[in-house]
Structure formats: structure tokens, C-alpha cells
C-alpha atoms as a PDB file:
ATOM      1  CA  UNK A   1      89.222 104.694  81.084  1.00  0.00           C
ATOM      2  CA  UNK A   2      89.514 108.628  80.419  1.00  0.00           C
ATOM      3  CA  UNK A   3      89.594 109.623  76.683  1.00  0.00           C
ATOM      4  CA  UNK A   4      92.930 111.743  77.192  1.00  0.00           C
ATOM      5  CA  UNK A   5      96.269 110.695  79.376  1.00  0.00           C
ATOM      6  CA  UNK A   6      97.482 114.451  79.632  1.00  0.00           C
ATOM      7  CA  UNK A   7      95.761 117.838  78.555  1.00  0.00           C
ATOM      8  CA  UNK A   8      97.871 120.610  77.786  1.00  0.00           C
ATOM      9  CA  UNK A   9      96.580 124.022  77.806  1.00  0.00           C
ATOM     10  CA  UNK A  10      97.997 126.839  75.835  1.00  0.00           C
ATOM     11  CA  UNK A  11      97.249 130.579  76.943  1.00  0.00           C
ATOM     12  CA  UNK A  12      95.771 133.012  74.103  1.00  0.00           C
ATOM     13  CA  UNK A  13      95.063 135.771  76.109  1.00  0.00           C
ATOM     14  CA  UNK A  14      95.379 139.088  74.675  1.00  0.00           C
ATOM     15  CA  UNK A  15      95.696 142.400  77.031  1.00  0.00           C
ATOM     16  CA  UNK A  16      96.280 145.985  75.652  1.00  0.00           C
ATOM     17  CA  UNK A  17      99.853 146.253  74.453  1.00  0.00           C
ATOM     18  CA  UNK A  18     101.519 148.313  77.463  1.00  0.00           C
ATOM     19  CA  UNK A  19      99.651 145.992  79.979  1.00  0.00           C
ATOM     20  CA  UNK A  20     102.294 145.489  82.979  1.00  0.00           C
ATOM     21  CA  UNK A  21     101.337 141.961  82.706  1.00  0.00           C
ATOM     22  CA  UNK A  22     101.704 141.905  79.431  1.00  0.00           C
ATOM     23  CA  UNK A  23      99.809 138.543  77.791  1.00  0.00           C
ATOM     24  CA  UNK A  24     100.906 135.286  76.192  1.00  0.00           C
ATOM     25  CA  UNK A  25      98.961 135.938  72.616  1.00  0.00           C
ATOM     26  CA  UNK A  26     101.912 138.871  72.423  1.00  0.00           C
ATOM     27  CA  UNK A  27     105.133 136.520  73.256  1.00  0.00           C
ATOM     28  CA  UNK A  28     104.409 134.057  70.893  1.00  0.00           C
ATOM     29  CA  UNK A  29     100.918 131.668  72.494  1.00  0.00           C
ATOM     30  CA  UNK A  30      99.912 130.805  68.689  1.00  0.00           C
ATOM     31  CA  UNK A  31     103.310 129.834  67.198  1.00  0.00           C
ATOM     32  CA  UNK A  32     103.791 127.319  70.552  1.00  0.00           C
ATOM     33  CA  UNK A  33      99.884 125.975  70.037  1.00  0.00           C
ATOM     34  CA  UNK A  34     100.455 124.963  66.383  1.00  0.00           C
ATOM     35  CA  UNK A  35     103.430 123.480  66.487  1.00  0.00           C
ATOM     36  CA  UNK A  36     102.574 121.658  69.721  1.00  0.00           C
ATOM     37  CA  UNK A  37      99.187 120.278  67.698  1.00  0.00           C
ATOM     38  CA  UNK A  38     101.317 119.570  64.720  1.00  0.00           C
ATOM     39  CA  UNK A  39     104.076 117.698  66.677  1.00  0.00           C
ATOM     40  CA  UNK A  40     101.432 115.523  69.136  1.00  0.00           C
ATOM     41  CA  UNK A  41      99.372 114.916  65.899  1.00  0.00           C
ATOM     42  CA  UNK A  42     103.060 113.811  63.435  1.00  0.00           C
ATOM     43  CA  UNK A  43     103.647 111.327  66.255  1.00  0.00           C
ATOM     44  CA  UNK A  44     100.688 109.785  66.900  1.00  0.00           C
ATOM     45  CA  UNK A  45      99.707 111.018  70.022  1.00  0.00           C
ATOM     46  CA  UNK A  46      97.279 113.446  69.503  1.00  0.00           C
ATOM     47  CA  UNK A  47      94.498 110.542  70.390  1.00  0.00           C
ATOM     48  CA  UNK A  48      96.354 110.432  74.331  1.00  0.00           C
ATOM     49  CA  UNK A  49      97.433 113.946  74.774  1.00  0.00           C
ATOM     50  CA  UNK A  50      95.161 116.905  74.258  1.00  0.00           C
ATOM     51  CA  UNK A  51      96.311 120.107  73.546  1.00  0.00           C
ATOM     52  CA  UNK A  52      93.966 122.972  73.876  1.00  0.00           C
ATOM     53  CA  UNK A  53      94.250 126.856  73.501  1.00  0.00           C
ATOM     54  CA  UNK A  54      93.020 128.597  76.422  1.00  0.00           C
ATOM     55  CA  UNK A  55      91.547 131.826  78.155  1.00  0.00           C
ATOM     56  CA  UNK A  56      93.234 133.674  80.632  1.00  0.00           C
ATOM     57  CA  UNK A  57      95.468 131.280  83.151  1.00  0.00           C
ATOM     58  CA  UNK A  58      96.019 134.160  85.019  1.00  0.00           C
ATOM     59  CA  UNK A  59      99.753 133.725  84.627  1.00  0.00           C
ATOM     60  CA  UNK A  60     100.690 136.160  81.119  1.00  0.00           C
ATOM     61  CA  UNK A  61     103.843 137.660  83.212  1.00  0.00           C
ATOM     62  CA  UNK A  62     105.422 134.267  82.918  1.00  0.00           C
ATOM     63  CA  UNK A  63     104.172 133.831  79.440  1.00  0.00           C
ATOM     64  CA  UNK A  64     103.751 132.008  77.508  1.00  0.00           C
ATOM     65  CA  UNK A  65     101.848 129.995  79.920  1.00  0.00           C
ATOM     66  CA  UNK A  66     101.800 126.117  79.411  1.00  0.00           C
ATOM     67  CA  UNK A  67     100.305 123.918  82.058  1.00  0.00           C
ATOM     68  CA  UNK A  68      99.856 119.944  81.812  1.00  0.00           C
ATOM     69  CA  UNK A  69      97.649 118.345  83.528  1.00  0.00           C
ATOM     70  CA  UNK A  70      97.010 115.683  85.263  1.00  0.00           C
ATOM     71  CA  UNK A  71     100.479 116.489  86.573  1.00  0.00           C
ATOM     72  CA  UNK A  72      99.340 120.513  87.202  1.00  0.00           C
ATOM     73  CA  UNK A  73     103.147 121.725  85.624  1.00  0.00           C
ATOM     74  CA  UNK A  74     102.984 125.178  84.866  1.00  0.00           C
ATOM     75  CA  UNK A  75     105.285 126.052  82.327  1.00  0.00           C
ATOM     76  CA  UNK A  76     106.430 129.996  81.804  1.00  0.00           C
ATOM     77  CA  UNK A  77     108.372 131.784  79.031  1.00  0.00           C
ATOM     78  CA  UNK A  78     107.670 128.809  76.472  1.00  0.00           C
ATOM     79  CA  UNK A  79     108.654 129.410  73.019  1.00  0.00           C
ATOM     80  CA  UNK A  80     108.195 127.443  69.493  1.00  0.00           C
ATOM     81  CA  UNK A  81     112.095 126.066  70.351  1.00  0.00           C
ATOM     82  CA  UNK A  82     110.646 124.743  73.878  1.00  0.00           C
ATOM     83  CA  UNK A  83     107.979 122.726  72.462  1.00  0.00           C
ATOM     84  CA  UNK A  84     109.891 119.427  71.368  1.00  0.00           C
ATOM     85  CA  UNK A  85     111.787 119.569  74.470  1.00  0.00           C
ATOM     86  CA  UNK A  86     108.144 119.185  76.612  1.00  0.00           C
ATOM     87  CA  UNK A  87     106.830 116.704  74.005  1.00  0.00           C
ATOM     88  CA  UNK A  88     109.911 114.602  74.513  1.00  0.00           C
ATOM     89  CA  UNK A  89     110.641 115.243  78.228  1.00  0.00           C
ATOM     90  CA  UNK A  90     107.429 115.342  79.826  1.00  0.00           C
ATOM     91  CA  UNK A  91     104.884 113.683  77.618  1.00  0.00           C
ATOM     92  CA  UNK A  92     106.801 111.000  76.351  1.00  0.00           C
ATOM     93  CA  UNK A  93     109.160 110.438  79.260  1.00  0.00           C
ATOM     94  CA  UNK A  94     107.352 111.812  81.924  1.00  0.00           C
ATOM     95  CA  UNK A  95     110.036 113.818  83.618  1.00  0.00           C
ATOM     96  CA  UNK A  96     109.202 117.736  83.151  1.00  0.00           C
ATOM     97  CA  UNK A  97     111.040 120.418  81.799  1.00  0.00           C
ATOM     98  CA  UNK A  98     112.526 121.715  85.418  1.00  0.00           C
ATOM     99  CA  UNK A  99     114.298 125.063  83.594  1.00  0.00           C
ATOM    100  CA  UNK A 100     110.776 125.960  82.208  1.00  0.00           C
ATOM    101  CA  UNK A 101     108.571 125.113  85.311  1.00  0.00           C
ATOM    102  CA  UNK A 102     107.568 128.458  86.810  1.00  0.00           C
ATOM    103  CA  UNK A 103     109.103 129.084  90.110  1.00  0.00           C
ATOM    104  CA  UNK A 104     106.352 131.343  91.610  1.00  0.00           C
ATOM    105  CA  UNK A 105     104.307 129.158  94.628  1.00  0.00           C
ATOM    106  CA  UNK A 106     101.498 129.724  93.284  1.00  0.00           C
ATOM    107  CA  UNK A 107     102.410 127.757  90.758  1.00  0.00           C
ATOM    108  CA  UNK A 108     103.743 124.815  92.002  1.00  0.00           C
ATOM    109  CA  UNK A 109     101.925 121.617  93.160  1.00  0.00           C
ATOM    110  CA  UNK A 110     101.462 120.957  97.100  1.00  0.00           C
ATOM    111  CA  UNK A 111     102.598 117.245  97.173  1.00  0.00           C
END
């Protein structure tokens, strides 16, 4: 039996301001990790679903970069407003947040 159902990880990384990238820390990454802690913790599943802050996911121009795993859903452009939406939608109900998944193939799972 594995400790957590789902892990969510949360891009922090920080690039220099004019970056062409740009990075996730500057769109908002900290505001979406607290209150997605806060929320998982407030409803009791913060011993099922880990969420995590992370390095560099390699995906800042989409940021702020969520992914969920074990599913491997890459979420781009997520804000604080997003956050109950995914907890409801995807962790709860198991059906992801299609309008956030990011559309790029390297994103999206190979079935």
C-alpha cells in the first residue's frame, strides 16, 4: 500500500525577470502552493494527497505549472482561483480540469 494516492507538484522556479520563459515563482507558484496545502489539509486529505513545491518542471511558459501524478496531468496558467476547482474535480472526483490541462504534446500522456 503506497503512503500517498496522488502527489501534486507545484513549480517555484525563479528565472531573471525578462526571461522569455518567464517562471512560475513570478505568476503566482506560492499563492497556488499554500492554498492548495491549506485546502488538502481543511479537508482531510492531506494524509492521501501530497502536495509538494518543486524545482524547475521545465514548463514556466505555461506557468504556473501543476502536474498530478500518478495520472501525469500537467496543468498550465494555474492561479489561487483554479485551485478548488482541481481539488474538487480531479482529486476528489477524479475527472481533470480539461480547460487547465496544457495542450503542448509534450505534455500530454501517451495512453
Amino acid at each position: 500500500m503506497s503512503r500517498f494516492e496522488k502527489h501534486i507538484f507545484i513549480c517555484q522556479n525563479k528565472r531573471e525577470e525578462n526571461h522569455p520563459r518567464g517562471s512560475c515563482l513570478a505568476k503566482g507558484s506560492n499563492e497556488v502552493t499554500e492554498l492548495l496545502k491549506k485546502r488538502l489539509k481543511e479537508l482531510g486529505l492531506n494524509s492521501k494527497v501530497r502536495a509538494n513545491s518543486s524545482g524547475c518542471l521545465d514548463a514556466c511558459e505555461f506557468g504556473t505549472t501543476v502536474v498530478v501524478y500518478p495520472e501525469q496531468i500537467w496543468y498550465g496558467g494555474v492561479t489561487k482561483d483554479d485551485v478548488e476547482e482541481i481539488i474538487q474535480s480531479h482529486i476528489v472526483g477524479n475527472n481533470p480540469v480539461d480547460r487547465l490541462i496544457i495542450q503542448d504534446k509534450r505534455f500530454l500522456k501517451n495512453d
